[in-house]
C-alpha atoms as a PDB file:
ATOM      1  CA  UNK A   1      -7.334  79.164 -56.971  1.00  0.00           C
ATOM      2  CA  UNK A   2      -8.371  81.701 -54.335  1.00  0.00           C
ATOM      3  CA  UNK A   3      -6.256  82.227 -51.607  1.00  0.00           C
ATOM      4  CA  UNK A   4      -8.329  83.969 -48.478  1.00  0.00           C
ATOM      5  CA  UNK A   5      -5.433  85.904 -45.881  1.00  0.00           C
ATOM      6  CA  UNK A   6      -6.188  85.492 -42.440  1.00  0.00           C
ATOM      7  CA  UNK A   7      -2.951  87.665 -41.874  1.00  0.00           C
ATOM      8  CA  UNK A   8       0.395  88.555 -41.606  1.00  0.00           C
ATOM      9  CA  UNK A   9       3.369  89.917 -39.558  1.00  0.00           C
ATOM     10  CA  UNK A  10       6.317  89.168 -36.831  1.00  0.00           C
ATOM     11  CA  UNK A  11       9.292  90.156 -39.210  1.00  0.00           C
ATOM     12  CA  UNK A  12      11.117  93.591 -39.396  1.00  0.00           C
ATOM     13  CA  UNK A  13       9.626  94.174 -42.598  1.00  0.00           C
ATOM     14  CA  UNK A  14       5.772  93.273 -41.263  1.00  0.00           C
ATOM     15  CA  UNK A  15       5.018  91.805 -44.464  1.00  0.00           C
ATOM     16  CA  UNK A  16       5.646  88.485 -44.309  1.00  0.00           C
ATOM     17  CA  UNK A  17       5.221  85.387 -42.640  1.00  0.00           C
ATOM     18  CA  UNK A  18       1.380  85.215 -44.044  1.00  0.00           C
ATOM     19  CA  UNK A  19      -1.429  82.767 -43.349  1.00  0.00           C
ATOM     20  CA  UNK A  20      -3.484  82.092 -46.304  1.00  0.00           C
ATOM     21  CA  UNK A  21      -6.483  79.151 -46.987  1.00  0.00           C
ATOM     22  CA  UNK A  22      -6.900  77.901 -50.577  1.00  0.00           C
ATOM     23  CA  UNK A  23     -10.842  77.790 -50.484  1.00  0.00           C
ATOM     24  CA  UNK A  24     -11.336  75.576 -53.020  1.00  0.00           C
ATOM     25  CA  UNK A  25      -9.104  72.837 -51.300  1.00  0.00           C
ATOM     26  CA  UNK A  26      -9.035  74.377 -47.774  1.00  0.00           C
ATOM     27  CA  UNK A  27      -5.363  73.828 -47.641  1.00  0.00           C
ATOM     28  CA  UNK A  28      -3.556  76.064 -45.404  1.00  0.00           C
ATOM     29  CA  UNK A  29      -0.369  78.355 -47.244  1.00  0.00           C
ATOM     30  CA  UNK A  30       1.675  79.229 -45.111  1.00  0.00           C
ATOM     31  CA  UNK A  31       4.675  81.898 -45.736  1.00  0.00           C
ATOM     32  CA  UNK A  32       7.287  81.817 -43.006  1.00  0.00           C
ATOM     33  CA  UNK A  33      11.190  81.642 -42.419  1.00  0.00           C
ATOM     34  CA  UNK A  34      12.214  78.488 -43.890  1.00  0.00           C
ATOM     35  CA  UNK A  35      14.066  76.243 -40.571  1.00  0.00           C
ATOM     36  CA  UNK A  36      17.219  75.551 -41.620  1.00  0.00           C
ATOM     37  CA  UNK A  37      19.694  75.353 -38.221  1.00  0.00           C
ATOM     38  CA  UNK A  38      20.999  71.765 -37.682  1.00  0.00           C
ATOM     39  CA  UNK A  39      19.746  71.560 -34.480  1.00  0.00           C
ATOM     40  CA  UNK A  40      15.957  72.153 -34.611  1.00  0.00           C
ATOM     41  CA  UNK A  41      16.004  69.947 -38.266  1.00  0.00           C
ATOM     42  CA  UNK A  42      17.064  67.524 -36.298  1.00  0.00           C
ATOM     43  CA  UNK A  43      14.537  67.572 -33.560  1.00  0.00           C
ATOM     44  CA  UNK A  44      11.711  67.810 -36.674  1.00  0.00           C
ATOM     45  CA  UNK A  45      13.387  64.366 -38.192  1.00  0.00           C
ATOM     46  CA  UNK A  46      13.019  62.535 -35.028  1.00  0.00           C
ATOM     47  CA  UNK A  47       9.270  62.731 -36.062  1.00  0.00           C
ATOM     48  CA  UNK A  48       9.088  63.119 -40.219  1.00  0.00           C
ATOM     49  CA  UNK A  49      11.289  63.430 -43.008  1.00  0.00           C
ATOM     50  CA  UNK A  50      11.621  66.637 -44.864  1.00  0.00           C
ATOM     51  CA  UNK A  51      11.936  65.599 -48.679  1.00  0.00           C
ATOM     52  CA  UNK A  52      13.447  67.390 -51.251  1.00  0.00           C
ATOM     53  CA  UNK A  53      10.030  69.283 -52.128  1.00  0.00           C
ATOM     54  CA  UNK A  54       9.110  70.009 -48.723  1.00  0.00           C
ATOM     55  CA  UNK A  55      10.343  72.395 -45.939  1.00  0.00           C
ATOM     56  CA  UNK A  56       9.641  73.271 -41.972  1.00  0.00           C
ATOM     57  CA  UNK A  57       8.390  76.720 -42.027  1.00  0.00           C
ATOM     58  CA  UNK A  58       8.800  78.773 -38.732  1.00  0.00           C
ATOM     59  CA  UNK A  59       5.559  81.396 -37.969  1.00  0.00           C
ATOM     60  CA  UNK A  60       6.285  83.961 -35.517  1.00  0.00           C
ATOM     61  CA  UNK A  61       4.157  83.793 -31.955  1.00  0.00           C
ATOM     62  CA  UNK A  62       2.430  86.636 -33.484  1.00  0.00           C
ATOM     63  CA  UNK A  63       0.427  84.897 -35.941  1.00  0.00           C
ATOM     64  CA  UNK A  64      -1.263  82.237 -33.579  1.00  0.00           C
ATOM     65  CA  UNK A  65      -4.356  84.050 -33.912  1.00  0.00           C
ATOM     66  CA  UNK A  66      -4.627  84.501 -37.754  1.00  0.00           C
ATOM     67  CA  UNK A  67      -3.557  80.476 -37.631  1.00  0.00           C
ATOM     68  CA  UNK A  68      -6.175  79.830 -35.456  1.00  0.00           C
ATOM     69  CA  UNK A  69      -8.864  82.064 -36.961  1.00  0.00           C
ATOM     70  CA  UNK A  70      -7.452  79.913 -40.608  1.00  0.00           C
ATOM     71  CA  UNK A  71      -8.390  76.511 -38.700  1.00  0.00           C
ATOM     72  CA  UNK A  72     -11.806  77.621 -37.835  1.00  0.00           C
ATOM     73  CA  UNK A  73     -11.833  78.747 -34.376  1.00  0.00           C
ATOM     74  CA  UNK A  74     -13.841  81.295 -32.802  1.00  0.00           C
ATOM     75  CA  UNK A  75     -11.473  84.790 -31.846  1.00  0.00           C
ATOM     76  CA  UNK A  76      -9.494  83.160 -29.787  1.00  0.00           C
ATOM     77  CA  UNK A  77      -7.456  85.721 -26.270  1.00  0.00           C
ATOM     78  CA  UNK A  78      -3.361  84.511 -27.188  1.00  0.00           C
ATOM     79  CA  UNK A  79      -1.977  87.921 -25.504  1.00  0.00           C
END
């Protein structure tokens, strides 16, 4: 598997969350703070369950672009 990073950033550290691509699947890998607060699981199981395997990832507003960029789009103005 090769991962390609599209880029990283928006914790105190700066070195995580991440947006990665698998390029032989084109899956997208996402590193992020796992969502855990009752409220906003809650709001995500309205619309999906979250098995046992699975998680809601939060990505910090600073990482639209590198998402974006990861999805195809041309270099995209977020502010």
């Amino acid at each position: 598997m090769t991962l390609r990073f599209y880029g990283k950033g928006g914790s105190e550290q700066e070195e995580c969350p991440a947006v990665f691509v698998d390029e032989e699947t084109l899956d997208l890998v996402l590193v992020g703070v796992r969502v855990e607060d009752p409220q906003t699981v809650s709001e995500i199981k309205k619309y999906t369950d979250v098995y046992g395997n699975e998680g809601a990832f939060r990505l910090p507003r600073k990482l639209r672009k590198a998402l974006w960029e990861a999805l195809g789009g041309p270099d995209p103005d977020f502010g």
